[in-house]
N, C-alpha and C. Protein backbone atom coordinates (compact mmCIF):
# COMPACT_ATOMS: atom_id res chain seq x y z
N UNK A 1 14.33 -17.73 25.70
CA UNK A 1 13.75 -18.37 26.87
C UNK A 1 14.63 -19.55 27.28
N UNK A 2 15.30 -19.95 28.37
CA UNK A 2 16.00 -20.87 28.99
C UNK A 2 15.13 -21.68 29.14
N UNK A 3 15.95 -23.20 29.48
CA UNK A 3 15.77 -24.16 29.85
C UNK A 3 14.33 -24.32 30.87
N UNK A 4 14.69 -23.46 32.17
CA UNK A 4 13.85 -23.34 33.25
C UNK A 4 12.78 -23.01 32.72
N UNK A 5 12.69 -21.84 32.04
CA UNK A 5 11.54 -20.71 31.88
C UNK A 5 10.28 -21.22 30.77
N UNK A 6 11.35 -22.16 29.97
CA UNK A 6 10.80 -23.21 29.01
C UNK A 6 9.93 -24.06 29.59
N UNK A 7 10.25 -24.93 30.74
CA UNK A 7 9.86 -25.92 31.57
C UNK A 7 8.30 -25.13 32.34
N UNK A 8 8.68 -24.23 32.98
CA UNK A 8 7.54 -23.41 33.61
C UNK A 8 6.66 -23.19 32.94
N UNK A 9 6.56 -22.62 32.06
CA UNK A 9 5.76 -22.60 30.66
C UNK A 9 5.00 -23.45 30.29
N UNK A 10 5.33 -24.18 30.02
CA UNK A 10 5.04 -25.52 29.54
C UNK A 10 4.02 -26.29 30.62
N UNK A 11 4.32 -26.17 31.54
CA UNK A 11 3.32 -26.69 32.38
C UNK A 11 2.17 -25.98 32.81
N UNK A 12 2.62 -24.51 32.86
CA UNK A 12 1.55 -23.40 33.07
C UNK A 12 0.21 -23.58 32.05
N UNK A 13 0.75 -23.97 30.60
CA UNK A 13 0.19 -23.70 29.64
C UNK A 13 -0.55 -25.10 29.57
N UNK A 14 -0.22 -26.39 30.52
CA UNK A 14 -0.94 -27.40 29.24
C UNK A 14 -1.74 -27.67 30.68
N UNK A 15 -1.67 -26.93 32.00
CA UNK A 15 -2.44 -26.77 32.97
C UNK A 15 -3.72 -26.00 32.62
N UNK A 16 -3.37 -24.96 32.07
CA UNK A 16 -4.67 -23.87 31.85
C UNK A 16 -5.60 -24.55 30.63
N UNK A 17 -5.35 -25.73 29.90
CA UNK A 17 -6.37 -26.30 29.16
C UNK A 17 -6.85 -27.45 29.27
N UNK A 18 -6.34 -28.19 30.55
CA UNK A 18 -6.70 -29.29 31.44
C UNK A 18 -8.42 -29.24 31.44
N UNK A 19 -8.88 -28.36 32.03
CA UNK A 19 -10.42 -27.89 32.10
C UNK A 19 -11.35 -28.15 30.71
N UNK A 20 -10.33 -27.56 29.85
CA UNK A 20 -11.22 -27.24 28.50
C UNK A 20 -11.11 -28.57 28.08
N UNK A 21 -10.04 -29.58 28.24
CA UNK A 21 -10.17 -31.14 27.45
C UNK A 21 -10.84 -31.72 28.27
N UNK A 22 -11.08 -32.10 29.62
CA UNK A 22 -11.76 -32.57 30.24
C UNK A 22 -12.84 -32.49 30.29
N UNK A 23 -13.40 -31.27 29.78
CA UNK A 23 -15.15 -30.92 29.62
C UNK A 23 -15.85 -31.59 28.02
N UNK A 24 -14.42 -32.25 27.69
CA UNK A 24 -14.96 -32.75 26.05
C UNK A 24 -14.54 -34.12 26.22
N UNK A 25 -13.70 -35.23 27.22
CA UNK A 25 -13.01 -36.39 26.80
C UNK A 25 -13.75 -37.26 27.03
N UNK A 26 -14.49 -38.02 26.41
CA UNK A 26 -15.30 -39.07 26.62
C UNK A 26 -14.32 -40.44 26.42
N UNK A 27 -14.76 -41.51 26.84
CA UNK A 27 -14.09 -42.73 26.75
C UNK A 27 -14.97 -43.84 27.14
N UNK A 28 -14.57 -44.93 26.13
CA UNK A 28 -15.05 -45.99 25.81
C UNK A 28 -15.45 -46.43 26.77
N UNK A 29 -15.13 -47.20 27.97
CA UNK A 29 -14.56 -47.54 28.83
C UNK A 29 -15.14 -47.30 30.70
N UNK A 30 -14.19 -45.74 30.64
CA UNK A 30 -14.31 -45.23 31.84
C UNK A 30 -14.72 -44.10 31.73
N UNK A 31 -15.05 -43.68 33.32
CA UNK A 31 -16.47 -42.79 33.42
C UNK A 31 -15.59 -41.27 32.54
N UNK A 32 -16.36 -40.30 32.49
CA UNK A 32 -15.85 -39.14 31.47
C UNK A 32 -14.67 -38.39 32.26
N UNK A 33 -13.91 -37.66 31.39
CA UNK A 33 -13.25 -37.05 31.92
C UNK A 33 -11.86 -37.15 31.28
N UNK A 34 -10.70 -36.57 31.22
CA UNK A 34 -9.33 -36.76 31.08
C UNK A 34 -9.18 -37.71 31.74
N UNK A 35 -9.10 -37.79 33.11
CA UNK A 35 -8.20 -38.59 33.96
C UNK A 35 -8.12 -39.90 33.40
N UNK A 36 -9.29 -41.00 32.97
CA UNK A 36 -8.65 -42.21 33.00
C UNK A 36 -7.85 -42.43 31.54
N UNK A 37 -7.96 -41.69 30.71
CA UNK A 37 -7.05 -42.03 29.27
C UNK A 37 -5.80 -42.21 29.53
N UNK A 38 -5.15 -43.27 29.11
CA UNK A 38 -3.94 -43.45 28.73
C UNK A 38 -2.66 -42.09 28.45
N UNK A 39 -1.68 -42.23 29.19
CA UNK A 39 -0.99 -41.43 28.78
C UNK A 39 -0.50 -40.45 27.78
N UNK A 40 -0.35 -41.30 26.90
CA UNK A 40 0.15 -40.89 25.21
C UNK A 40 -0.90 -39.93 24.96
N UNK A 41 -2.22 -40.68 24.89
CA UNK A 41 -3.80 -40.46 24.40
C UNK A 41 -3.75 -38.63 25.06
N UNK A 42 -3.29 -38.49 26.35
CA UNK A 42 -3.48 -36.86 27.68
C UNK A 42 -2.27 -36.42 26.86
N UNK A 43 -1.47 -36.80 26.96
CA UNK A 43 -0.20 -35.65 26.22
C UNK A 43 -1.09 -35.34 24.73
N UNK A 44 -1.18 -36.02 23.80
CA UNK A 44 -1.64 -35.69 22.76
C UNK A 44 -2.71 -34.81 22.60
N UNK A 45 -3.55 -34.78 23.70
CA UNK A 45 -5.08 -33.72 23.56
C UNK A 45 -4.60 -32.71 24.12
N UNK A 46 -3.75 -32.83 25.41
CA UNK A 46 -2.99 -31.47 25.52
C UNK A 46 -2.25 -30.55 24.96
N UNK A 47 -1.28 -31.44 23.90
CA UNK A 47 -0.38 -30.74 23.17
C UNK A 47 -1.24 -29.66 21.72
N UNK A 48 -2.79 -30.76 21.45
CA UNK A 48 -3.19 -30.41 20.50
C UNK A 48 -4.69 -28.73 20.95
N UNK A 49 -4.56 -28.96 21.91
CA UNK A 49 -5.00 -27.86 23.11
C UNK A 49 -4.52 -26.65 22.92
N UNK A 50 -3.16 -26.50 23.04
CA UNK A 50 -2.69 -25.50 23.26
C UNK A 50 -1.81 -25.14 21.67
N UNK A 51 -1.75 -26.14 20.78
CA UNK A 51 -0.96 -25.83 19.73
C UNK A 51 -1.75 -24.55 19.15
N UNK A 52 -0.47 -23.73 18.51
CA UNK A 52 -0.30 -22.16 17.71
C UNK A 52 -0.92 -21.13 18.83
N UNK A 53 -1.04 -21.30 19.82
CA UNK A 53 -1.38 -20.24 20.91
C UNK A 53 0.08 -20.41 21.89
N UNK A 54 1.32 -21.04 21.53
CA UNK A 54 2.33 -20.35 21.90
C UNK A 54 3.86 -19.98 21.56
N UNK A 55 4.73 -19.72 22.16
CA UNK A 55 5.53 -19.05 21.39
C UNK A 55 6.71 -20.06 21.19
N UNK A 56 6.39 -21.24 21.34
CA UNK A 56 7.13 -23.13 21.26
C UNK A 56 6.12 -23.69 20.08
N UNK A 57 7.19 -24.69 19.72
CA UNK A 57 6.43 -25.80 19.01
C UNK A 57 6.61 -27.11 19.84
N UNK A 58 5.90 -27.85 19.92
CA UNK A 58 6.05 -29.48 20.30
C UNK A 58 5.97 -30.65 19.87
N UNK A 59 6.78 -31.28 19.34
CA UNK A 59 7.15 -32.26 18.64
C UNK A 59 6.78 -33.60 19.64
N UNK A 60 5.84 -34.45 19.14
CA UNK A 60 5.91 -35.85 19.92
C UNK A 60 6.60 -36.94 19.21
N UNK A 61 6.89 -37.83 20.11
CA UNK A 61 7.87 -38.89 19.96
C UNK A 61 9.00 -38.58 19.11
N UNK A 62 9.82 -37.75 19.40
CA UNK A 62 11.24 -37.63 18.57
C UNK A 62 12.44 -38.34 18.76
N UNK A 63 13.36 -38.29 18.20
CA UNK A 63 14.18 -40.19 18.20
C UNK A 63 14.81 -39.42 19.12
N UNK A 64 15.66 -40.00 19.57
CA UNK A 64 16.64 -39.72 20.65
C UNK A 64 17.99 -39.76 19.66
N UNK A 65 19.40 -39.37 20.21
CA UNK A 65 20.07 -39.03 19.41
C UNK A 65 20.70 -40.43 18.66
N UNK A 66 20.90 -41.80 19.54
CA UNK A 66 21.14 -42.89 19.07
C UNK A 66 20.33 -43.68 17.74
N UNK A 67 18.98 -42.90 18.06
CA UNK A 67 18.18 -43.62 16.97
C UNK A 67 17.20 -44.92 17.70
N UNK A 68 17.78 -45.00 18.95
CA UNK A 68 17.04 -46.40 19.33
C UNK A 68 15.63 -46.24 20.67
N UNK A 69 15.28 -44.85 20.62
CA UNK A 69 14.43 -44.72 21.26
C UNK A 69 13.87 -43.79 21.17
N UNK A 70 12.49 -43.02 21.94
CA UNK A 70 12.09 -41.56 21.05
C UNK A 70 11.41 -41.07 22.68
N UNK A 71 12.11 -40.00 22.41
CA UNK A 71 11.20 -38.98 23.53
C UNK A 71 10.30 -38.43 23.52
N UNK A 72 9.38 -38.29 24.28
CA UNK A 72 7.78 -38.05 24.48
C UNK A 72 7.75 -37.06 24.21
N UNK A 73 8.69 -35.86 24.16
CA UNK A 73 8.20 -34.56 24.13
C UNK A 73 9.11 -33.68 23.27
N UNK A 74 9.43 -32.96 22.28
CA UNK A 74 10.92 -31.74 22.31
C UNK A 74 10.00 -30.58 21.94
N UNK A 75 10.50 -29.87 22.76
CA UNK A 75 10.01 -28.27 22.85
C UNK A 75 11.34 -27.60 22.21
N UNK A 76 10.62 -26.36 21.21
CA UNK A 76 11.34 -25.41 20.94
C UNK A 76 11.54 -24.38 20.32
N UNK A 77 11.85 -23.19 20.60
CA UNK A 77 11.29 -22.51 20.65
C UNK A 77 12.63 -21.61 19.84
N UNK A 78 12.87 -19.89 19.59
CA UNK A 78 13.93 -19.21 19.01
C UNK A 78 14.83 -19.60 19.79
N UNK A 79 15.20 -19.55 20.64
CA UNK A 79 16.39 -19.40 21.51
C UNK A 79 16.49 -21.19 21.77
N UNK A 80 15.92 -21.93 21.92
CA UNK A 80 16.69 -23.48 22.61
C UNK A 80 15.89 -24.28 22.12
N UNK A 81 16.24 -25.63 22.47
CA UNK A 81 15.17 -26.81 21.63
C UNK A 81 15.38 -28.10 23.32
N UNK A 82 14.64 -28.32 23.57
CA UNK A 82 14.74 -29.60 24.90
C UNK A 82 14.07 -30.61 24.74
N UNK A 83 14.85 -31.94 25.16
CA UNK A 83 13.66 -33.24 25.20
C UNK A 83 13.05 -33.16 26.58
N UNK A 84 11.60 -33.54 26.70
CA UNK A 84 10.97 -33.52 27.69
C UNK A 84 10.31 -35.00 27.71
N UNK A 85 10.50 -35.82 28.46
CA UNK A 85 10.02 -36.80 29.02
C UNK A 85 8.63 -36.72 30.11
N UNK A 86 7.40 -37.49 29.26
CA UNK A 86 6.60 -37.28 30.29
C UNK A 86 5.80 -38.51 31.26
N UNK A 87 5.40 -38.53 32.23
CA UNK A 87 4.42 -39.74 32.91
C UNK A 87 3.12 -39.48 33.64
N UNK A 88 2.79 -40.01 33.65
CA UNK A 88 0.99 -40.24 34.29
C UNK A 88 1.14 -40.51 35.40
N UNK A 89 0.96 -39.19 36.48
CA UNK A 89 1.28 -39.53 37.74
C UNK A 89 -0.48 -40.12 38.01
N UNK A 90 -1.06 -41.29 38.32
CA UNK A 90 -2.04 -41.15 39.00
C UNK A 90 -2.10 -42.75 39.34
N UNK A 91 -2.20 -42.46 41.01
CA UNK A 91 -2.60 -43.45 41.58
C UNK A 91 -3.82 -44.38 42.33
N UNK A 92 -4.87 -43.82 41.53
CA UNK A 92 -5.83 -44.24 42.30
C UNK A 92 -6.97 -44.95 40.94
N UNK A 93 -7.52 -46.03 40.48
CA UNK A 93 -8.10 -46.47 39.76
C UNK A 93 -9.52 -45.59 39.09
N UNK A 94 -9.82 -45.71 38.20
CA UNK A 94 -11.11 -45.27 38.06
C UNK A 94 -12.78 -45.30 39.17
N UNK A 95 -12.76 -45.98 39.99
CA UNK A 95 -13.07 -46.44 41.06
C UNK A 95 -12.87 -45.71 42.52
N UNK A 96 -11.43 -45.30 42.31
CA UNK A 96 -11.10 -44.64 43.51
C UNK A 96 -10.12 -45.73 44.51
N UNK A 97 -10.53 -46.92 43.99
CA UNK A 97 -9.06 -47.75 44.81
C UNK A 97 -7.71 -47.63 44.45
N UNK A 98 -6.97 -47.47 45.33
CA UNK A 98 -5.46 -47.42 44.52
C UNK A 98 -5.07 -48.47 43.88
N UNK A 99 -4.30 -47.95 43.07
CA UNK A 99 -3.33 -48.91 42.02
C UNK A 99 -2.03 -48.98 42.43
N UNK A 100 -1.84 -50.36 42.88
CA UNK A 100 -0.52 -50.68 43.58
C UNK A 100 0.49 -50.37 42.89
N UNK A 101 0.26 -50.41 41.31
CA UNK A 101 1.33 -50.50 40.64
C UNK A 101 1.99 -49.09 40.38
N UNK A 102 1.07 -47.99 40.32
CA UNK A 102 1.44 -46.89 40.09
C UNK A 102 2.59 -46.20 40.40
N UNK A 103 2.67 -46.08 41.92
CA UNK A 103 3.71 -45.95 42.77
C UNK A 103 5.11 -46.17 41.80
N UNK A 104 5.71 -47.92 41.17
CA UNK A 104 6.47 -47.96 41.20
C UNK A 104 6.82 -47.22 39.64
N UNK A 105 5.77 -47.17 39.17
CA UNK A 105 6.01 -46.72 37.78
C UNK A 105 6.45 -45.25 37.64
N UNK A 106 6.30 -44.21 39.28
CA UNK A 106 6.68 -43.33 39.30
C UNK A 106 8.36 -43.15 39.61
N UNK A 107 8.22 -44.07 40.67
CA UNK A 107 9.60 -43.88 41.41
C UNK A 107 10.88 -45.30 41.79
N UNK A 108 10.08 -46.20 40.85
CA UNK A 108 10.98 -47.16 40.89
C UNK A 108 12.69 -46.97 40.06
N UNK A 109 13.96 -46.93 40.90
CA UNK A 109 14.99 -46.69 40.12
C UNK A 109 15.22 -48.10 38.83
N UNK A 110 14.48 -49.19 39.18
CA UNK A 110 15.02 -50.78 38.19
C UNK A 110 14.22 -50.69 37.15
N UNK A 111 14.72 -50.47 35.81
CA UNK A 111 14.31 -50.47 34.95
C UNK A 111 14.01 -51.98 34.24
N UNK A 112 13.08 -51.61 33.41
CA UNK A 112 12.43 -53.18 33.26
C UNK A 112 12.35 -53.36 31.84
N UNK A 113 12.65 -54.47 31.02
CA UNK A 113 12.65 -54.74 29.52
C UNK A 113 11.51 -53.70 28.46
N UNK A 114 10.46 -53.99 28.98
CA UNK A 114 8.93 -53.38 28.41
C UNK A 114 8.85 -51.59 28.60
N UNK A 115 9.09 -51.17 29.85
CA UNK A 115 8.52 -50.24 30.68
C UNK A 115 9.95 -49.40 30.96
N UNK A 116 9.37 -47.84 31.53
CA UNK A 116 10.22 -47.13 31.73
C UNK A 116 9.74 -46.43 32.88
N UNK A 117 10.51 -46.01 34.20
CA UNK A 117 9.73 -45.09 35.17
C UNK A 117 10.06 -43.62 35.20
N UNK A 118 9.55 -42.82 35.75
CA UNK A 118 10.26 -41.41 35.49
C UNK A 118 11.89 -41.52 36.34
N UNK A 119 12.02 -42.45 37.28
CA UNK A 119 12.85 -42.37 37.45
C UNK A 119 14.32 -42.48 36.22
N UNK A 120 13.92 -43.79 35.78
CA UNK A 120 14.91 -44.74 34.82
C UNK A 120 14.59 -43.53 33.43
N UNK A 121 13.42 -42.40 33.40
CA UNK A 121 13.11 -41.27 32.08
C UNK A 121 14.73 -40.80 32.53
N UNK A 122 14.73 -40.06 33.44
CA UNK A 122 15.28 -38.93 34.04
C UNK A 122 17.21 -39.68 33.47
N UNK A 123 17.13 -40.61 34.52
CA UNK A 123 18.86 -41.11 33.75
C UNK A 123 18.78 -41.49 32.51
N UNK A 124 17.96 -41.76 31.70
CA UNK A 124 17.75 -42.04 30.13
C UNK A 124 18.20 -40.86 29.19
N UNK A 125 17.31 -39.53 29.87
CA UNK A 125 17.74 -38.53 29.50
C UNK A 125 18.85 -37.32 29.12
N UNK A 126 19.64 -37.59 31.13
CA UNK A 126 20.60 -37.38 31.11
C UNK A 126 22.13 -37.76 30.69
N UNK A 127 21.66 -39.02 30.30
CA UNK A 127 22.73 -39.66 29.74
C UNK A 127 22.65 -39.57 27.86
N UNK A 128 21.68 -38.97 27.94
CA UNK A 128 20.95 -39.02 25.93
C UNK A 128 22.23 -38.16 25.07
N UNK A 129 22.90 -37.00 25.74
CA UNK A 129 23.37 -36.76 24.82
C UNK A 129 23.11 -35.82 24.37
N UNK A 130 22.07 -35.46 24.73
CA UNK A 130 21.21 -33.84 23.89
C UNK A 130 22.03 -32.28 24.18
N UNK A 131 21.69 -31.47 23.34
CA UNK A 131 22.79 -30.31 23.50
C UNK A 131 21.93 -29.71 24.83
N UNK A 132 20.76 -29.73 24.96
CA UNK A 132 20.34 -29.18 26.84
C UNK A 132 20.02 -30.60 27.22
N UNK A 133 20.16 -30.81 28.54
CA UNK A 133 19.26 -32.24 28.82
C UNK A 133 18.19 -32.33 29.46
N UNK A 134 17.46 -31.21 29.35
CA UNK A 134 15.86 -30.94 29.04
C UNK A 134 15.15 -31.05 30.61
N UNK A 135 14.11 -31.74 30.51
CA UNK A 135 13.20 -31.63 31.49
C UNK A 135 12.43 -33.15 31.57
N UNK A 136 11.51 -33.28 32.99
CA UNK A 136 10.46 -34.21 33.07
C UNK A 136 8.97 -33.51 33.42
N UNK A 137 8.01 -34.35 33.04
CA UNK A 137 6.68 -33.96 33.10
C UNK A 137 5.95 -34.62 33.73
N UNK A 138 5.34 -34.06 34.74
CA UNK A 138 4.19 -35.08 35.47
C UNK A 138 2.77 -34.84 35.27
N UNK A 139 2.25 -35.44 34.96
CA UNK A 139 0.59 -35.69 35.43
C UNK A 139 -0.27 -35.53 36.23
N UNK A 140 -0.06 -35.03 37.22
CA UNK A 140 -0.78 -35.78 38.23
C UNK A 140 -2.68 -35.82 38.90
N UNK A 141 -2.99 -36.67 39.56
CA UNK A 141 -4.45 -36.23 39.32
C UNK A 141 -4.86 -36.75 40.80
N UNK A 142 -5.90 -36.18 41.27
CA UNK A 142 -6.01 -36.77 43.12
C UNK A 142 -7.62 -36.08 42.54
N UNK A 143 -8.42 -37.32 43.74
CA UNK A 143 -9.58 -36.81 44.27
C UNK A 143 -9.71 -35.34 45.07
N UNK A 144 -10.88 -34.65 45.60
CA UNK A 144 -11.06 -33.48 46.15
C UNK A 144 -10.38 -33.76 47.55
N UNK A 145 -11.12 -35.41 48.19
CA UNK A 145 -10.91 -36.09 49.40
C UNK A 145 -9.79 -36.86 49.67
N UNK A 146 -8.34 -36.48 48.64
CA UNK A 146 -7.47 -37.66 49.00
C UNK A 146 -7.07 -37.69 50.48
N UNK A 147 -6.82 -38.71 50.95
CA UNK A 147 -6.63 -39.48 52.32
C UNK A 147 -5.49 -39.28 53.13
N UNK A 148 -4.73 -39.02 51.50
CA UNK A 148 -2.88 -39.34 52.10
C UNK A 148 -2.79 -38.03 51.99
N UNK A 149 -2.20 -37.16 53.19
CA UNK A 149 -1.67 -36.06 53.25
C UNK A 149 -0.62 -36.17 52.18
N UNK A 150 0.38 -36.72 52.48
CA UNK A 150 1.72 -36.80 51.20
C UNK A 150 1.59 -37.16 50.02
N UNK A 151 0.42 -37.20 49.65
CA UNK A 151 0.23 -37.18 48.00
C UNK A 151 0.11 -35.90 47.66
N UNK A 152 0.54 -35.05 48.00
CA UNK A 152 0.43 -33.32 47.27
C UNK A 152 0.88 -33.26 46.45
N UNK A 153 0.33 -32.74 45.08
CA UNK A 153 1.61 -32.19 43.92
C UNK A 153 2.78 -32.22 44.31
N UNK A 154 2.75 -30.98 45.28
CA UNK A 154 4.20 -30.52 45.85
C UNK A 154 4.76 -31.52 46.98
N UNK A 155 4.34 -32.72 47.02
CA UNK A 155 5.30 -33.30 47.94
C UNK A 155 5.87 -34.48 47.05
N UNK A 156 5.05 -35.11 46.18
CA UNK A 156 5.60 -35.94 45.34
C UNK A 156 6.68 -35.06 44.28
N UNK A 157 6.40 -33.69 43.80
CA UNK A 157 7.93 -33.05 43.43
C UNK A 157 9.13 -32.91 44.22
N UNK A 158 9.06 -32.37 45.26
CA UNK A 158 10.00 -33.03 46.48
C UNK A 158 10.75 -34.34 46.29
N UNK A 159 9.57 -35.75 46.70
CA UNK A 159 9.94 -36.61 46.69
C UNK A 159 10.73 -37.29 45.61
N UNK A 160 10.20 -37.05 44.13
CA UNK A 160 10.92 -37.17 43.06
C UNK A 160 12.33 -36.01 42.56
N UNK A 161 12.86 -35.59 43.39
CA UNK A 161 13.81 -34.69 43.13
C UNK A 161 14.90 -35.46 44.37
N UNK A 162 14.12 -35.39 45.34
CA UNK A 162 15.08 -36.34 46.79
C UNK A 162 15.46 -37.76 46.18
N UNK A 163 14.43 -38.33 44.89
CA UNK A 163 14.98 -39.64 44.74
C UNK A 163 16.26 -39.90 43.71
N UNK A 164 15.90 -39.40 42.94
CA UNK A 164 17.06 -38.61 41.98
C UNK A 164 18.69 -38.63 42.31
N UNK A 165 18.29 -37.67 43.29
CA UNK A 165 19.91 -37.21 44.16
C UNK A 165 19.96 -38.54 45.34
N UNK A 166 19.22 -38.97 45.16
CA UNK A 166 19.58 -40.47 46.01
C UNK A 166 20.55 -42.11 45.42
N UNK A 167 19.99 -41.84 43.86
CA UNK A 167 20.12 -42.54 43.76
C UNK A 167 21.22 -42.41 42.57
N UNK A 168 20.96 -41.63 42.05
CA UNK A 168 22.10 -41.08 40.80
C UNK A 168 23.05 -40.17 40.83
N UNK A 169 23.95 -40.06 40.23
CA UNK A 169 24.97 -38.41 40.09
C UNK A 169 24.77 -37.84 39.60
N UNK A 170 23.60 -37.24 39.44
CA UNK A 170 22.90 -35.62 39.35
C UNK A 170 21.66 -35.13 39.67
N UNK A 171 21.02 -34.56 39.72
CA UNK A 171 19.75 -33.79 40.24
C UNK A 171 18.53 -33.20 39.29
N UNK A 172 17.63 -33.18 39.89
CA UNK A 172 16.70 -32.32 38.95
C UNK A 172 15.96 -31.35 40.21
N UNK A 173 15.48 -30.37 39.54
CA UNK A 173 15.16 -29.32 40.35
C UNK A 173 13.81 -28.94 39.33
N UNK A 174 12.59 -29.02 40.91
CA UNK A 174 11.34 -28.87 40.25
C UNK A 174 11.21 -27.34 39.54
N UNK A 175 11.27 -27.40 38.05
CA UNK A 175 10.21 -25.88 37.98
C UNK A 175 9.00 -25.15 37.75
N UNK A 176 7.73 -26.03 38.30
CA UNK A 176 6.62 -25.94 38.36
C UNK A 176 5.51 -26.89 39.31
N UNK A 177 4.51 -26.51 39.77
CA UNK A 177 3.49 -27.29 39.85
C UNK A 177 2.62 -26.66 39.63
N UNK A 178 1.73 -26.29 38.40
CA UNK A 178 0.91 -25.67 37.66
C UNK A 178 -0.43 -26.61 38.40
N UNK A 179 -1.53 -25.87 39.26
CA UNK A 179 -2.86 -26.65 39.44
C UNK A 179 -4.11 -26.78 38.47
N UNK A 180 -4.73 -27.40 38.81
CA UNK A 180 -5.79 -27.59 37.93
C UNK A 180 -7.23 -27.90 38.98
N UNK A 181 -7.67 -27.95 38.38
CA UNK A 181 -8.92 -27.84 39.41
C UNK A 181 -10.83 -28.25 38.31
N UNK A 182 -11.99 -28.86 39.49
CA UNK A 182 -13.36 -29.06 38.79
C UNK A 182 -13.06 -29.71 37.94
N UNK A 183 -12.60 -30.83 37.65
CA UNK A 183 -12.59 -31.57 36.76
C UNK A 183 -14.15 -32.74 36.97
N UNK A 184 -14.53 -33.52 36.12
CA UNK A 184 -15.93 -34.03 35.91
C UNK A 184 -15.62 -35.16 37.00
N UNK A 185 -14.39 -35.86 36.64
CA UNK A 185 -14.40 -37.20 36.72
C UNK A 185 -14.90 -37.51 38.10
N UNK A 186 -14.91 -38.38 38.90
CA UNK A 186 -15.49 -38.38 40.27
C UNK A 186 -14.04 -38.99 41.07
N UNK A 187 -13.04 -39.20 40.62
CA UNK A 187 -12.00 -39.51 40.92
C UNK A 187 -10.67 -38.66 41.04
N UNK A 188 -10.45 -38.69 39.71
CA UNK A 188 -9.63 -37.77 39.06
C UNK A 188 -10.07 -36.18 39.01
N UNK A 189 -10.33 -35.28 40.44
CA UNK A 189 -11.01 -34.33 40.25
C UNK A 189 -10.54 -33.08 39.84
N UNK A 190 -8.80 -33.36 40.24
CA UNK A 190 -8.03 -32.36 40.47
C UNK A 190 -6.41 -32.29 40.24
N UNK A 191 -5.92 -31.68 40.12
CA UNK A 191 -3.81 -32.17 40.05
C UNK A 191 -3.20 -31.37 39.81
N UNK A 192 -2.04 -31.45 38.83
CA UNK A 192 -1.49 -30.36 38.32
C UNK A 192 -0.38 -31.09 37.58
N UNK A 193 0.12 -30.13 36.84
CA UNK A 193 1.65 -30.64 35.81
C UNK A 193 2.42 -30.18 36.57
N UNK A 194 3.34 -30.77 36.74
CA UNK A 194 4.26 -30.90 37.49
C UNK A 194 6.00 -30.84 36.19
N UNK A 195 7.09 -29.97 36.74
CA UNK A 195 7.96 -30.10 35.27
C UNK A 195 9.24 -29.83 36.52
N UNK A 196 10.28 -30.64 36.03
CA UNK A 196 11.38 -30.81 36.42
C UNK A 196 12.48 -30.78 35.41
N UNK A 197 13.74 -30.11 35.92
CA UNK A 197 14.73 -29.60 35.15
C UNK A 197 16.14 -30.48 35.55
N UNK A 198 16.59 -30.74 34.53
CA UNK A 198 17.17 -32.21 34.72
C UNK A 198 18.97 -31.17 34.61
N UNK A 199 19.68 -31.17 35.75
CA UNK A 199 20.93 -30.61 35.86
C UNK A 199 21.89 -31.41 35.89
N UNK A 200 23.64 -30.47 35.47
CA UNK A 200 24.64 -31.55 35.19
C UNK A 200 25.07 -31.46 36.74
């Protein structure tokens, strides 16, 4: 299985159990549902979702090849092994007001001491060193009623592929937007994984 086919997969698969964790995620906090948990917290119930029902294994937080940082994701499978970098696309609060900050955490190119954006994932990645240079993962989650036409899965993959080739010397090319759908939350109702293939 290639790079691509890996990537597609992967999102297909941690899409189709979106439903089944969400009908169980309770939280301290905020109202039920997947959507408001913390990042790490959604990769981890996902990964543990779908583990031995496929034909990959998934490794979280694995070092990167320097030793001085660890990638969110490595898939791999007989044929290839990839780091996958992932983020929490969601911009709208538990509440339903947006979160100003979100935005930049998606698509900001300035990387910041603390923090990393998918943008600053994506050149992190490509510059890592790895024998494939893998993929990115999105999150993403919208009300039934979102407002903004251009918040679509598929337009923020667009948009994050246009920013890419805007701003760096190389590209990524989306290979998925896996949907999801009926989710509890009253916010977070709906989205999809989103997976991008990071080219030389």
């Amino acid at each position: 299985m290639t790079t691509s086919l890996l990537l597609k997969q992967l999102a297909d698969d941690f899409a189709a159990v979106v439903p089944t964790v969400d009908a169980e995620a309770e939280h301290d906090r905020w109202q039920a549902g997947i959507g408001p948990f913390e990042e790490d917290r959604q990769i981890e119930m996902l990964r543990d979702a779908i583990e031995g029902n496929t034909n990959y294994s998934i490794e979280t937080e694995a070092p990167y090849l320097d030793g001085g940082q660890w990638v969110d994701l490595f898939i791999e499978n007989e044929e290839t092994a990839i780091p996958v970098e992932a983020k929490l696309l969601r911009f709208r609060y538990d509440n339903g007001n947006i979160d100003p900050n979100s935005f930049a955490k998606v698509f900001s190119p300035f990387p910041e001491r603390t923090t990393s954006t998918l943008l600053t994932d994506a050149r992190k990645l490509h510059e890592a060193g790895f024998e494939e240079t893998g993929g990115l993962l999105g999150l993403y989650y919208a009300p039934v009623d979102e407002s903004y036409e251009r918040m679509s899965a598929e337009a923020i993959a667009e948009k994050f592929a246009l920013d890419v080739d805007y701003w760096y010397d190389f590209q990524v090319e989306t290979r998925n937007v896996a949907h999801f759908d009926g989710l509890r939350h009253p916010v977070h109702q709906e989205g999809a994984v989103i997976t991008w293939e990071i080219l030389e």
